[in-house]
N, C-alpha and C. Protein backbone atom coordinates (compact mmCIF):
# COMPACT_ATOMS: atom_id res chain seq x y z
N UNK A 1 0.86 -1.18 0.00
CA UNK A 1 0.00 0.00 0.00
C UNK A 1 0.90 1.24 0.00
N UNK A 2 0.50 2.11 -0.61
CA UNK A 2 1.42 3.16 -1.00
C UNK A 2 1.21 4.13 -0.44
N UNK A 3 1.53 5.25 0.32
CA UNK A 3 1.78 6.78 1.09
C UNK A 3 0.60 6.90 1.33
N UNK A 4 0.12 7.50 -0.19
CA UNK A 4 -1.19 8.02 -0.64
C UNK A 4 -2.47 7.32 0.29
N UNK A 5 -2.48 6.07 -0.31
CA UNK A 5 -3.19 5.19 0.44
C UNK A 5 -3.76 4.93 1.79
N UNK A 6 -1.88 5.25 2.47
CA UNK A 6 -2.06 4.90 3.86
C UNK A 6 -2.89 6.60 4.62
N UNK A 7 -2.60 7.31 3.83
CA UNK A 7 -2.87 8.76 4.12
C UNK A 7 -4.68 8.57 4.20
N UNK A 8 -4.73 8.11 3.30
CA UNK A 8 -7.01 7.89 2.96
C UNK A 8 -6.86 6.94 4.15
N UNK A 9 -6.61 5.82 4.68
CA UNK A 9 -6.92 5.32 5.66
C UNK A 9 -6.72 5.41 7.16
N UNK A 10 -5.96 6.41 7.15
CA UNK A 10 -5.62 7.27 8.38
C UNK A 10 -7.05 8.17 8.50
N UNK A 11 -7.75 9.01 7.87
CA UNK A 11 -8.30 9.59 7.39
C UNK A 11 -9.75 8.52 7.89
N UNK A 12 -10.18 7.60 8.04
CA UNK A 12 -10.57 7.15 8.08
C UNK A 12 -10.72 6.09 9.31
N UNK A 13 -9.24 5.99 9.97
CA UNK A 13 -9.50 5.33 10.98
C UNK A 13 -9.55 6.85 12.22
N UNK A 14 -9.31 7.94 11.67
CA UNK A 14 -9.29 9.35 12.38
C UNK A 14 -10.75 9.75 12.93
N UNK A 15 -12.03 9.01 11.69
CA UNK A 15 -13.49 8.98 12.49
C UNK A 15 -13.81 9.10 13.47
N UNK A 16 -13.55 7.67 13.83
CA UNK A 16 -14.21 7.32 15.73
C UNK A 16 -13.53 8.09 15.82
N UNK A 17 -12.45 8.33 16.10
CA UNK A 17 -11.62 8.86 17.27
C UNK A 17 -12.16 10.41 17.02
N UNK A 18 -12.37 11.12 16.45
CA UNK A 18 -12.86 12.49 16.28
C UNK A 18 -14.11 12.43 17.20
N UNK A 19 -15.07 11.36 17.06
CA UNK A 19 -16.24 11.22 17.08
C UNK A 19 -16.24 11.42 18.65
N UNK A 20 -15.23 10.66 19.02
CA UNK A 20 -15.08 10.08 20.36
C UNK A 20 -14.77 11.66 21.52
N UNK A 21 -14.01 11.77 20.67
CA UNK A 21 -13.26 13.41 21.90
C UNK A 21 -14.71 14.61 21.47
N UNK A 22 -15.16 14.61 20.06
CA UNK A 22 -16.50 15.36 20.11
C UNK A 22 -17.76 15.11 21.00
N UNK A 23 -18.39 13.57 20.97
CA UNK A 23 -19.10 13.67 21.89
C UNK A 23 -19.54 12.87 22.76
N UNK A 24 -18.45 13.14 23.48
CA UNK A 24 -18.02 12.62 24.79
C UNK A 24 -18.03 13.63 26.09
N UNK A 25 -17.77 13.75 27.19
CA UNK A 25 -17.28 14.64 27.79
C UNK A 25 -16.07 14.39 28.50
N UNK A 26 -15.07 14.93 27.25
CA UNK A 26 -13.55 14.58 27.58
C UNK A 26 -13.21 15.99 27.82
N UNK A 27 -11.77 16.07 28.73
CA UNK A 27 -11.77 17.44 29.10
C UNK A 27 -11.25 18.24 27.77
N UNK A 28 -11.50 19.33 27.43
CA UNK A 28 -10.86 19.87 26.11
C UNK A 28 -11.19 18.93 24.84
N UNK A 29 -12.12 18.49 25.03
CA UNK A 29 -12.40 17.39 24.41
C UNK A 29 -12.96 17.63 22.41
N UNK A 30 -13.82 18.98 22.61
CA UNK A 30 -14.37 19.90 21.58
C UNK A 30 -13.42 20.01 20.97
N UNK A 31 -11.73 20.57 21.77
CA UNK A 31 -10.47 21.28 21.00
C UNK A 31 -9.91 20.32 20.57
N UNK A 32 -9.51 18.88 20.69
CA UNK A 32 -8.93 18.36 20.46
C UNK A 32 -10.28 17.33 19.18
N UNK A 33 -10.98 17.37 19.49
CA UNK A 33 -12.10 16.80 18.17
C UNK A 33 -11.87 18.01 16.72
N UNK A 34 -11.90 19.04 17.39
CA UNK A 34 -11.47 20.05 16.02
C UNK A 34 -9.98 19.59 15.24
N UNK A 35 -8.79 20.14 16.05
CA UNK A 35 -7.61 19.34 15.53
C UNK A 35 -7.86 18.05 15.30
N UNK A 36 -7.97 16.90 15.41
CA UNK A 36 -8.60 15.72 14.96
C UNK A 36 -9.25 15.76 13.32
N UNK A 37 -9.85 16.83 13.34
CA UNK A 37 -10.76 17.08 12.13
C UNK A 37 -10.06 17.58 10.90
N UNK A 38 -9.17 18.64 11.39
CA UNK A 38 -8.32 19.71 10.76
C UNK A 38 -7.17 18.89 10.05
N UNK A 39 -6.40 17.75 10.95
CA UNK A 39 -5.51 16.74 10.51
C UNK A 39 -6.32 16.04 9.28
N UNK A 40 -7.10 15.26 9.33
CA UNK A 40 -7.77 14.15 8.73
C UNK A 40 -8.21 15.39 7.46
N UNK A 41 -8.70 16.48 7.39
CA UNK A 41 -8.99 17.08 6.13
C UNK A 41 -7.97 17.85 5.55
N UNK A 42 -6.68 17.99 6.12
CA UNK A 42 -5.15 18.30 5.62
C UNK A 42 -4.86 16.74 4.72
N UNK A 43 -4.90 15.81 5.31
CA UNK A 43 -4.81 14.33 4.62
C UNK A 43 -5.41 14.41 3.37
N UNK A 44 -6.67 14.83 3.07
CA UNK A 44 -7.16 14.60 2.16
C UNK A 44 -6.55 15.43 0.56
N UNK A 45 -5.94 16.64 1.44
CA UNK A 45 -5.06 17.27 0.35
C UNK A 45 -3.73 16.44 0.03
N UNK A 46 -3.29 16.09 1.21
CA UNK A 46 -2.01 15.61 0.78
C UNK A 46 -2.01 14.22 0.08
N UNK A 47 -3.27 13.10 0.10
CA UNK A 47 -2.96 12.23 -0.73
C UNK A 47 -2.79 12.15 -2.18
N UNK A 48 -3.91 12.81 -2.40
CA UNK A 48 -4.64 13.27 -4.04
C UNK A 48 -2.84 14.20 -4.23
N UNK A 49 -2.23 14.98 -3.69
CA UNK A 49 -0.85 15.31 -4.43
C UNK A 49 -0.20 14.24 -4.52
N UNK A 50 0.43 13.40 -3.44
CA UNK A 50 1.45 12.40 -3.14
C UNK A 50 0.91 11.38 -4.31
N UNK A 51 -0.10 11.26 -4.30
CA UNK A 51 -0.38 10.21 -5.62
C UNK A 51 -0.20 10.97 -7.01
N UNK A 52 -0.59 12.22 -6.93
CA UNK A 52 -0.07 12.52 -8.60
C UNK A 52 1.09 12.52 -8.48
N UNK A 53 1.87 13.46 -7.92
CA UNK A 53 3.63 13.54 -7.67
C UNK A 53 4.44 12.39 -8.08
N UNK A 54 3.85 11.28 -7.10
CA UNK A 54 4.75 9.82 -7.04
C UNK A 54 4.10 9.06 -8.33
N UNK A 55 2.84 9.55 -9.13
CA UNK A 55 2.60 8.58 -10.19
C UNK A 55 1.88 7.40 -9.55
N UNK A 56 1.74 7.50 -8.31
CA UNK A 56 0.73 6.46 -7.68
C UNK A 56 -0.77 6.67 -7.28
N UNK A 57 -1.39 6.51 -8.39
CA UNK A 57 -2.68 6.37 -8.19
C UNK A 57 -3.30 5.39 -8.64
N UNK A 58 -3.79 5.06 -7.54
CA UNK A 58 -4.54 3.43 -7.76
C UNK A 58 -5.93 3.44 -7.98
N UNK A 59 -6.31 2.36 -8.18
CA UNK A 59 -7.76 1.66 -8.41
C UNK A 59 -8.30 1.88 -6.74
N UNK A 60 -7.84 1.71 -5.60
CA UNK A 60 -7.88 1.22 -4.16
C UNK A 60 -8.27 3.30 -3.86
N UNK A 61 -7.18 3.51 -4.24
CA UNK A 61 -7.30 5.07 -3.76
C UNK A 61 -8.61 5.89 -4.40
N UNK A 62 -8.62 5.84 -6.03
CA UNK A 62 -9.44 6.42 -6.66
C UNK A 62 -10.91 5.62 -5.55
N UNK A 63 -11.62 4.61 -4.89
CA UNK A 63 -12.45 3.99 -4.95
C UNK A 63 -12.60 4.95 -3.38
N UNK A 64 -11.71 4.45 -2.53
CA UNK A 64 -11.14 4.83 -0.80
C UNK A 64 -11.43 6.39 -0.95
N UNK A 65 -10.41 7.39 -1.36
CA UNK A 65 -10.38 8.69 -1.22
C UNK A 65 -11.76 9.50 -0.71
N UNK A 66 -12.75 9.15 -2.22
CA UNK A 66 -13.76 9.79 -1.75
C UNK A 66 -14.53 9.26 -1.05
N UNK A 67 -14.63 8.13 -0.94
CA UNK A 67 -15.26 7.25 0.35
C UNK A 67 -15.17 7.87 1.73
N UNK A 68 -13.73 8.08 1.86
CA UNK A 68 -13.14 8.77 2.99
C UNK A 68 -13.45 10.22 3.33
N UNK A 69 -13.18 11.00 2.56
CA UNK A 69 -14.17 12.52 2.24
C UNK A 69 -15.70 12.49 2.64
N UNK A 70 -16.10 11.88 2.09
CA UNK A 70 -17.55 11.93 2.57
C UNK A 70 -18.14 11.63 3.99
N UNK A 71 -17.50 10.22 4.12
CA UNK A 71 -17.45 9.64 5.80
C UNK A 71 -17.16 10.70 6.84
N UNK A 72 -16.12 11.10 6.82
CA UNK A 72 -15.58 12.42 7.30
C UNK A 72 -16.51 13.87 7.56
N UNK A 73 -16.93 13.96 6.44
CA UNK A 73 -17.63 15.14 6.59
C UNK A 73 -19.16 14.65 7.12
N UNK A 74 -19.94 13.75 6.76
CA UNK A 74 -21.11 13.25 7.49
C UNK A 74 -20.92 13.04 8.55
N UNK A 75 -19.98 12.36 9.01
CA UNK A 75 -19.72 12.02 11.00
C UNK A 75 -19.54 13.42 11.15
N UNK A 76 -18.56 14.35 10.74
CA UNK A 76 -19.11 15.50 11.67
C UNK A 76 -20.08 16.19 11.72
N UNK A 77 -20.86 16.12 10.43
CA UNK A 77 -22.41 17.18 10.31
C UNK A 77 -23.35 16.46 11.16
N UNK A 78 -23.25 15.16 11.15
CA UNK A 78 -24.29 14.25 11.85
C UNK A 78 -23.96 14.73 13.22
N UNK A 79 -22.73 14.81 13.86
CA UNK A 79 -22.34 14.89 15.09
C UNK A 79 -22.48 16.70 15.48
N UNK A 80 -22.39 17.56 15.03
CA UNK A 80 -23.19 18.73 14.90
C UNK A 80 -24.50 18.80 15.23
N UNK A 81 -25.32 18.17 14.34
CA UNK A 81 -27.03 18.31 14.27
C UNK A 81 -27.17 17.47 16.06
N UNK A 82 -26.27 16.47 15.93
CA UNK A 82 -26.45 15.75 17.41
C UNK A 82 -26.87 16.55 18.81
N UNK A 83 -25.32 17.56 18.46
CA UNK A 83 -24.87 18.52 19.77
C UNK A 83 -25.72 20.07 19.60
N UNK A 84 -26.76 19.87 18.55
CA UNK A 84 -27.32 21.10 18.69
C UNK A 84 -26.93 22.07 17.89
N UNK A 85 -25.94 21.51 17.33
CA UNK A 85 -25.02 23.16 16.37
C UNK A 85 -25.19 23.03 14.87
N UNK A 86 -26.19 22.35 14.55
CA UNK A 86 -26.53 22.74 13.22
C UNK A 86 -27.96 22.49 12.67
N UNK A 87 -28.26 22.91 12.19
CA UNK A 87 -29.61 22.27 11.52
C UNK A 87 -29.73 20.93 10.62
N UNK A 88 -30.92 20.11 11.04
CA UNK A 88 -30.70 18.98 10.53
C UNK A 88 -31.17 18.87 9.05
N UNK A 89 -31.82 19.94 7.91
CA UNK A 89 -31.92 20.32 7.12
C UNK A 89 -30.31 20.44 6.06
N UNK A 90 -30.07 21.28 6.72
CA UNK A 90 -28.22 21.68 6.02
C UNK A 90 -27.70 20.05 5.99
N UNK A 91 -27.68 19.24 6.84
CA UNK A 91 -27.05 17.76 6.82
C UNK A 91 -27.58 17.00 5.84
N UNK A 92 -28.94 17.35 5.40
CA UNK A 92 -29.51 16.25 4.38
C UNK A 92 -29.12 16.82 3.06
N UNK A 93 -29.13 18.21 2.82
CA UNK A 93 -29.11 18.93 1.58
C UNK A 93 -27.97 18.57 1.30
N UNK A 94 -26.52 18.54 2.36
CA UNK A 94 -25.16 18.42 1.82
C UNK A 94 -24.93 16.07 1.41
N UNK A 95 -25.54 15.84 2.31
CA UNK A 95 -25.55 14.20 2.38
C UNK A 95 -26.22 13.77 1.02
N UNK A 96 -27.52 14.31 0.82
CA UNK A 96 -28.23 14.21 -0.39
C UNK A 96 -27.53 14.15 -1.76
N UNK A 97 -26.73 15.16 -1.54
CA UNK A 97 -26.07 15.97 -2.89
C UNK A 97 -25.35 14.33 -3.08
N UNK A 98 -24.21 14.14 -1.85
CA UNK A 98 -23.09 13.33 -1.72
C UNK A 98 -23.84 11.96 -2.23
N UNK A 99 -25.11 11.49 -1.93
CA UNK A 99 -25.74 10.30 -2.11
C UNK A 99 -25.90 10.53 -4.01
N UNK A 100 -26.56 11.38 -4.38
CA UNK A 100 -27.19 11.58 -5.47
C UNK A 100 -25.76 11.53 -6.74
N UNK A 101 -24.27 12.30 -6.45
CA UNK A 101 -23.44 12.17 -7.28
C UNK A 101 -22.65 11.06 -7.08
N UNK A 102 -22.81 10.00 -5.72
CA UNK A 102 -21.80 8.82 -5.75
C UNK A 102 -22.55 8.18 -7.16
N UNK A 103 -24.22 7.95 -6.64
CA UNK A 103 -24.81 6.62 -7.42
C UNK A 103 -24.39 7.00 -9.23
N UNK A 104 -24.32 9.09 -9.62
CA UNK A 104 -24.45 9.05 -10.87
C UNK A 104 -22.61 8.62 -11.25
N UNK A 105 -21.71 8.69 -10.36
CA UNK A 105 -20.00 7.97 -10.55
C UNK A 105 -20.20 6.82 -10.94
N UNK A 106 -21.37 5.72 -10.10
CA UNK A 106 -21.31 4.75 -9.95
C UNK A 106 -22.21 4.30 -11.29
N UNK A 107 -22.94 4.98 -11.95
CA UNK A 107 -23.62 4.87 -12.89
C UNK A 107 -22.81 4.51 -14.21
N UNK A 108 -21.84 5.91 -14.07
CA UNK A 108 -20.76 6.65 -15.19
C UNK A 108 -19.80 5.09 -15.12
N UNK A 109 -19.39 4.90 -13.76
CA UNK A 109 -18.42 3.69 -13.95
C UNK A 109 -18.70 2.38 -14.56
N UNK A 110 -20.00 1.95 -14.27
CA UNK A 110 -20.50 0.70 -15.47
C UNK A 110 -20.16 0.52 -16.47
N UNK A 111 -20.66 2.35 -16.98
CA UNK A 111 -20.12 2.59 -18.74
C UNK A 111 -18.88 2.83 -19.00
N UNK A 112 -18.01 2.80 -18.32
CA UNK A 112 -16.67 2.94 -17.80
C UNK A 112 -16.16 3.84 -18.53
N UNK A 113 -17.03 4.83 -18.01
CA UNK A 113 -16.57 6.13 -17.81
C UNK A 113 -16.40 7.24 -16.18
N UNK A 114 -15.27 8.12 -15.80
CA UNK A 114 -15.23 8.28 -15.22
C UNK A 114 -15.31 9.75 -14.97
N UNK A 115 -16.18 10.38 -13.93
CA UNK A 115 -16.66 11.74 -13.71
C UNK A 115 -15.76 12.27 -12.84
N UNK A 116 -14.90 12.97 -13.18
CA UNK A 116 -13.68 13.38 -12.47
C UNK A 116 -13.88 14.94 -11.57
N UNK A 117 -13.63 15.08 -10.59
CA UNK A 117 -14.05 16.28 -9.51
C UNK A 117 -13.92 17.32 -10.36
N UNK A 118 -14.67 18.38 -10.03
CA UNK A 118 -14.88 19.50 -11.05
C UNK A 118 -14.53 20.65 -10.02
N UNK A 119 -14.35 21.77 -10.42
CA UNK A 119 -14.32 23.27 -9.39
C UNK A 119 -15.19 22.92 -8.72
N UNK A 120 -15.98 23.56 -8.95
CA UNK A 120 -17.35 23.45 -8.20
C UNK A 120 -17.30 22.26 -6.59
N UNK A 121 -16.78 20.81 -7.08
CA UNK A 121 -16.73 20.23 -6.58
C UNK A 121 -16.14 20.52 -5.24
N UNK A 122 -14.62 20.93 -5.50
CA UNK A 122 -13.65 21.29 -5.08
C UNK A 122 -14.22 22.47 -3.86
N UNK A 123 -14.25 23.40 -4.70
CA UNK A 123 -15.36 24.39 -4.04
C UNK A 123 -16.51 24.38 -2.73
N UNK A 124 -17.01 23.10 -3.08
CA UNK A 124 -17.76 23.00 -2.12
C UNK A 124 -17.37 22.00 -0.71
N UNK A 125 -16.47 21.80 -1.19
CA UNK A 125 -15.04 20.73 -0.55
C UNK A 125 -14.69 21.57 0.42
N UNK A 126 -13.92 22.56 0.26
CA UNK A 126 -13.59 23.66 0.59
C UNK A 126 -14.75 24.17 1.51
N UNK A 127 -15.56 24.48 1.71
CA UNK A 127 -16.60 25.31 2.28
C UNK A 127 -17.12 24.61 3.31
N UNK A 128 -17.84 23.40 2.64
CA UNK A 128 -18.01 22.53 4.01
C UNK A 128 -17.13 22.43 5.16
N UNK A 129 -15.81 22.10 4.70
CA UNK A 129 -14.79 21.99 5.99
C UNK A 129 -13.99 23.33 6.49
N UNK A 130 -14.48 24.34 6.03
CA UNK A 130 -13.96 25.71 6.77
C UNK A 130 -15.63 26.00 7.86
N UNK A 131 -16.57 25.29 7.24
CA UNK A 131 -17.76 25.63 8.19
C UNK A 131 -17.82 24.73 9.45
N UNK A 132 -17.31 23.15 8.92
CA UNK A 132 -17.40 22.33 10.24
C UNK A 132 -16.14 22.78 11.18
N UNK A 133 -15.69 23.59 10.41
CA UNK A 133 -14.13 23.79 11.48
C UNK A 133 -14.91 24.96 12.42
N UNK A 134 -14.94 25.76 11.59
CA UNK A 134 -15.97 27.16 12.28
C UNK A 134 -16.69 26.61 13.37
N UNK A 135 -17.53 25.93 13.06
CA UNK A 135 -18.48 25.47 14.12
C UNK A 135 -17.67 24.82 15.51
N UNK A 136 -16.80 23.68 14.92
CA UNK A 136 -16.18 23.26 15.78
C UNK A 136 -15.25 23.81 17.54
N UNK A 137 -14.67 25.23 16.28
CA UNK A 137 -14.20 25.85 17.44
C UNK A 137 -14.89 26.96 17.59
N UNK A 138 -15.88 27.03 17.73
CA UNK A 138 -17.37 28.07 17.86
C UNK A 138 -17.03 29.13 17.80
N UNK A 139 -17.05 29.41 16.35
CA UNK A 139 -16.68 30.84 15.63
C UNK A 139 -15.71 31.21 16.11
N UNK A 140 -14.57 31.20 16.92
CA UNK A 140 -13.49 31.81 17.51
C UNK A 140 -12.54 32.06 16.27
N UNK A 141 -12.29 33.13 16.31
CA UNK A 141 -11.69 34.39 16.53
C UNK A 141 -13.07 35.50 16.49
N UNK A 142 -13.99 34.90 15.52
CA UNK A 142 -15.63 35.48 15.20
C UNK A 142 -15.79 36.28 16.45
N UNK A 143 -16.54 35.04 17.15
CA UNK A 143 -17.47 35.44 18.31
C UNK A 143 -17.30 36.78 18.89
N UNK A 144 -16.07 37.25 19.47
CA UNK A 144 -15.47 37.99 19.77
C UNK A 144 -16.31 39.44 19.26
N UNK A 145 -16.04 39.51 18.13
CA UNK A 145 -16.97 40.53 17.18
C UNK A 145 -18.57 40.70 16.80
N UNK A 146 -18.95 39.20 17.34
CA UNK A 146 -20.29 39.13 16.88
C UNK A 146 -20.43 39.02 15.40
N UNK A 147 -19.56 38.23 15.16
CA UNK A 147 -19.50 38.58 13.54
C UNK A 147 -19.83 36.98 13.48
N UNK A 148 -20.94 36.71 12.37
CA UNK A 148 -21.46 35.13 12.06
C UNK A 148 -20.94 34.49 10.98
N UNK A 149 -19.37 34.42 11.26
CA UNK A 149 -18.72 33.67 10.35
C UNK A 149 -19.11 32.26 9.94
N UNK A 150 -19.28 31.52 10.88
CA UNK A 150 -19.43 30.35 11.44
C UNK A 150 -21.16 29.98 10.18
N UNK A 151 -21.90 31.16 10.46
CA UNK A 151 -22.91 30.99 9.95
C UNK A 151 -23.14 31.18 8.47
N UNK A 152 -22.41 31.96 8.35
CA UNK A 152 -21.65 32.33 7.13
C UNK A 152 -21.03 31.35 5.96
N UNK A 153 -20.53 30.47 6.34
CA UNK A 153 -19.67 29.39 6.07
C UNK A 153 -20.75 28.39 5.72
N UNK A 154 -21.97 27.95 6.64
CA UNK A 154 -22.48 27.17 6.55
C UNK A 154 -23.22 27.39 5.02
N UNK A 155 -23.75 28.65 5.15
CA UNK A 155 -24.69 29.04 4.09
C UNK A 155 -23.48 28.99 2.95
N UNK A 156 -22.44 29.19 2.44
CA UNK A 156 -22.13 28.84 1.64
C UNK A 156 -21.69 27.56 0.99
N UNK A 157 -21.78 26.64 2.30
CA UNK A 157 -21.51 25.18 2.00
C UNK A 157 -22.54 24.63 1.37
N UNK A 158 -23.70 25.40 1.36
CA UNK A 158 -24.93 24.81 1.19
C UNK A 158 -25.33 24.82 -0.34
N UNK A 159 -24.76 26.37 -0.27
CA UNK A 159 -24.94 27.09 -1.44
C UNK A 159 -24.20 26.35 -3.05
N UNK A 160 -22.87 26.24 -2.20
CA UNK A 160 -22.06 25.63 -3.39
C UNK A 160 -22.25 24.04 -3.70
N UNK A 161 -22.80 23.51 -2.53
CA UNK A 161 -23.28 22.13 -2.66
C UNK A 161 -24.18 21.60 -3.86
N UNK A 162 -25.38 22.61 -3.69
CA UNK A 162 -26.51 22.51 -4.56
C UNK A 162 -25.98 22.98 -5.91
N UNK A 163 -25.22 23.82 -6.01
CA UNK A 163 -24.31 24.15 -7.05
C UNK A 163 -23.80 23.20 -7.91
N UNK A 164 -22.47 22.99 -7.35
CA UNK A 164 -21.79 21.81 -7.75
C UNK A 164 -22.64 20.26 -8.01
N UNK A 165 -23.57 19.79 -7.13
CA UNK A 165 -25.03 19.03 -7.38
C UNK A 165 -25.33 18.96 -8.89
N UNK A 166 -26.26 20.31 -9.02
CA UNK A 166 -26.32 20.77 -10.29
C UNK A 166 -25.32 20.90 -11.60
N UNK A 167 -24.39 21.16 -11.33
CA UNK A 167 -23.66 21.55 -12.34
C UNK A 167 -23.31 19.73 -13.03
N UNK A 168 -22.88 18.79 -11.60
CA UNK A 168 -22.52 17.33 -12.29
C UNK A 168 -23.56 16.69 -13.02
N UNK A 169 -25.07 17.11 -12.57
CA UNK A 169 -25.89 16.45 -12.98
C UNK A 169 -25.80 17.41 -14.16
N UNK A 170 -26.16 18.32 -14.53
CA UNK A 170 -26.38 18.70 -16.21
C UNK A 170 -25.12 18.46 -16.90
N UNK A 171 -23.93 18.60 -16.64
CA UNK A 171 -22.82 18.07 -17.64
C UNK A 171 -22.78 16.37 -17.46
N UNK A 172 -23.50 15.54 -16.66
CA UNK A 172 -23.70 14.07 -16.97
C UNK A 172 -24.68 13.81 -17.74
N UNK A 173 -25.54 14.55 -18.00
CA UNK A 173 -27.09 14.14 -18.33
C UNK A 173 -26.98 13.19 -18.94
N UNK A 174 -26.52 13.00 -20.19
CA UNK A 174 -26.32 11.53 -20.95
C UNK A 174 -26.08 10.10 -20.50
N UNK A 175 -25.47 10.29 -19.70
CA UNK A 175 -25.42 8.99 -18.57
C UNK A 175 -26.75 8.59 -18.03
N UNK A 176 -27.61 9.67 -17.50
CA UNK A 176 -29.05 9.25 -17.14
C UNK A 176 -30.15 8.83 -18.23
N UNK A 177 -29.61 8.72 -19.29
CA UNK A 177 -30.45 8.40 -20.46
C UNK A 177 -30.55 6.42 -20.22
């Protein structure tokens, strides 16, 4: 198993254990579930390079990676809506999206063809995990100001979700034929 690899499954065995210091009542337990979070979505950048760089990209990784991405970001939205800090609306709209573009990959891959991450995608990649971070460490530096970063973040995770949603489904359409 190669860098890359071991990087998505770190990423992955990083879950529970996030899950665990979030909601639990461990001391500092919130701060150390955030770092927990922050590591495991640094991973996700560094495999997707280490595999182009090194020329190692596998069948295992391409399948794992986003497996891992998604897992990741649902255990914490789920674990959010849990503790009260998010709406359980925002969790289905972003989960939905994630359900609705695996099955059309999984569609594309039959015909063996493959739907490769788009901006947008990326984009909304991006947004989600600057909002679960936000949340995580409850708006701080924000709060301070009264300024609704935190809230801020969310609405654009949402925003670019349905976005990016959209955008895979009309440049796949042919696949749904």
């Amino acid at each position: 198993m190669n860098l890359a690899n071991k990087l998505t499954m770190l990423r992955i065995f990083l879950i529970p254990v996030f899950m665990v210091f979030l909601l639990n009542k461990i001391p500092h337990g919130a701060s150390i579930a955030a770092g927990i979070f922050i590591v495991a979505a640094i991973t996700d950048t560094l495999d997707g390079y280490i595999a182009r760089k090194r020329n190692e990209i596998t069948n295992l990784g391409k399948f794992m990676d986003p497996l891992a991405d998604k897992l990741l970001v649902s255990a914490a939205l789920i674990s959010l809506v849990q503790m009260g800090k998010l709406s359980a609306w925002v969790v289905v709209v972003i989960i939905g999206r994630e359900f609705t573009i695996s099955i059309l990959r999984a569609v594309a891959a039959a015909e063996g063809r493959v739907i490769a991450a788009s901006l947008w995608g990326k984009t909304k990649t991006i947004f989600q995990i600057i909002a679960i971070i936000s949340i995580l460490i409850n708006n701080f530096p924000f709060n301070y100001f009264n300024f609704p970063f935190d809230t801020i973040m969310v609405w654009l995770a949402v925003i670019f979700t349905i976005i990016s949603g959209v955008d895979y489904i009309i440049i796949n359409m042919d696949i749904l034929k």
